[in-house]
Structure formats: C-alpha cells, structure tokens
Protein backbone atom coordinates (compact mmCIF):
# COMPACT_ATOMS: atom_id res chain seq x y z
CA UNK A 1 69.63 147.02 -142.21
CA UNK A 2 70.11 149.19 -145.12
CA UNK A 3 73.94 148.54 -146.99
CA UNK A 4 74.68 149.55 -150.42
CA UNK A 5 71.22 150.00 -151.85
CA UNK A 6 70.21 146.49 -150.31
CA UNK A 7 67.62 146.34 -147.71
CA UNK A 8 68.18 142.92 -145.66
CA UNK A 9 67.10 141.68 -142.12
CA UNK A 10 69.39 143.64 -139.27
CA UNK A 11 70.70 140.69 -136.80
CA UNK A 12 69.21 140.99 -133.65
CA UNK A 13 71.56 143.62 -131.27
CA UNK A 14 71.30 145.39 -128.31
CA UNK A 15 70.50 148.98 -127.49
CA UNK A 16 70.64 149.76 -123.74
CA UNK A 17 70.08 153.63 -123.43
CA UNK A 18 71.55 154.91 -119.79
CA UNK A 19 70.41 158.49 -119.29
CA UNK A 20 72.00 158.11 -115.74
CA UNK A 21 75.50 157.13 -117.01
CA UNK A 22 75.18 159.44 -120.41
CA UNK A 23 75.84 156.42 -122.51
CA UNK A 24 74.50 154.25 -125.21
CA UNK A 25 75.75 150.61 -124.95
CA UNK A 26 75.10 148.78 -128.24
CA UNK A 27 76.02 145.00 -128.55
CA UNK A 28 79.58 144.08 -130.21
CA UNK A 29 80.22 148.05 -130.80
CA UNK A 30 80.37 149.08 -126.87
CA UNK A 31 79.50 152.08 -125.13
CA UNK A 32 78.58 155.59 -126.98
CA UNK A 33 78.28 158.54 -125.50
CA UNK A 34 75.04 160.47 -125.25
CA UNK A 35 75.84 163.87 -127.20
CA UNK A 36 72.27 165.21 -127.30
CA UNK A 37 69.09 164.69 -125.15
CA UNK A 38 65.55 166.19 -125.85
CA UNK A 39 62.06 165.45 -124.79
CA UNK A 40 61.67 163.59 -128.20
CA UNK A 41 65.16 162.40 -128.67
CA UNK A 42 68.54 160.90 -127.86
CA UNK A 43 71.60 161.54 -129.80
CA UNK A 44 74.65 159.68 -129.44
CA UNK A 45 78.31 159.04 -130.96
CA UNK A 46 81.73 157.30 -130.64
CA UNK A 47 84.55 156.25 -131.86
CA UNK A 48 86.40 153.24 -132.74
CA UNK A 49 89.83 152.53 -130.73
CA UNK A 50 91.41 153.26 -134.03
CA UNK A 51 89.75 156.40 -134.42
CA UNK A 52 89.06 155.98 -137.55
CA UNK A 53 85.46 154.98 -137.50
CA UNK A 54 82.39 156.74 -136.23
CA UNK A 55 79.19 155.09 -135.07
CA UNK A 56 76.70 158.33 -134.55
CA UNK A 57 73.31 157.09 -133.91
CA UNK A 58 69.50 158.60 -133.29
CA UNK A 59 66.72 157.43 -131.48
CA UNK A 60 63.05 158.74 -131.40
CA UNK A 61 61.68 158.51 -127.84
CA UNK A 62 58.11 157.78 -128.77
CA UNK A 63 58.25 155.83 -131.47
CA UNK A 64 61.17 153.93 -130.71
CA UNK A 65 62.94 154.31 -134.70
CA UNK A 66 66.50 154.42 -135.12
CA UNK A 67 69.41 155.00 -137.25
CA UNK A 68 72.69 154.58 -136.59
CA UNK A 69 75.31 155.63 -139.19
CA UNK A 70 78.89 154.32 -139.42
CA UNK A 71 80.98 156.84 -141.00
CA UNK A 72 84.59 156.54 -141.90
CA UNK A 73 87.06 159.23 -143.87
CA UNK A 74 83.64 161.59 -143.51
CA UNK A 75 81.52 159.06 -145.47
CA UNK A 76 78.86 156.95 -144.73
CA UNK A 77 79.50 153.66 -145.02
CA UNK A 78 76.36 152.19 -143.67
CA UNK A 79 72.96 153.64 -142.30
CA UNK A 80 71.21 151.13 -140.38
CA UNK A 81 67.54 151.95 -139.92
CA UNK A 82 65.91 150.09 -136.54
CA UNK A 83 63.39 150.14 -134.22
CA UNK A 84 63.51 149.85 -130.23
CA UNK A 85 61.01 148.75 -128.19
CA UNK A 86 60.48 149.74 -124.62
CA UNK A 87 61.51 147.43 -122.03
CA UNK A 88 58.78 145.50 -120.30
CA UNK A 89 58.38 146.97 -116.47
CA UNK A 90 60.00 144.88 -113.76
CA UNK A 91 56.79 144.37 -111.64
C-alpha cells in the first residue's frame, strides 16, 4: 500500500474479477463495475453511496499487478499498488 509518500504492508483483501457478471467485487469496498476489458487488461470503477468517492482500479492479466486509486473532489487520495494471483483450479 502506497499512502502519503509511505510505502507499508497492504492488509490482506479480496479481488474477485467476474467477467460473466461485468463486476469487480473487492472486500469491504463491494462490487465495481468492469468499464474496460482487453486481452491484457481489466479496468474497473465505482462509486461510493455518497458519491463522493471513486475507487477506479487496473489489473494486468498476465502478471497479475494492480492499482487501485481512490479519488475524491478529482484528487487522489490513495494509490494502492497490488498484486493478484490466479486462483488455484478446482480439480
């Protein structure tokens, strides 16, 4: 997690990608909708019920890095840099 020039352990959260459903689910935030899809990418965005934050977010398909911006009064507050590992296959 990068914050305010600091560069400290992220907690450990959730990012469940559902191409089916179009939507990004992401631990305590909720569900984000997918607002770009590419061979090498997904793209995704969504507002508190406020409206006045936005979570927009990135994900590399291959290599699995992330960042996911919070943005509020169009400024970043926050970039959080991650990175998502492939789910292990059922069987």
């Amino acid at each position: 997690m990068v914050a305010a020039g600091t560069k400290d352990t992220a907690p450990t959260q959730s990012l469940i990608i559902d191409l089916d459903r179009g939507i990004v689910t992401m631990g305590s935030i909720g569900e984000l909708s997918i607002t770009k899809l590419t061979e090498n990418s997904v793209s995704f965005q969504g507002k508190s019920e406020d409206g006045q934050t936005v979570w927009r977010g990135d994900v590399d398909r291959f290599s699995g890095l992330t960042v996911v911006s919070v943005w509020r009064n169009k400024e970043v507050l926050v970039n959080y840099n991650l990175t998502c590992r492939r789910p292990e296959p059922l069987f």
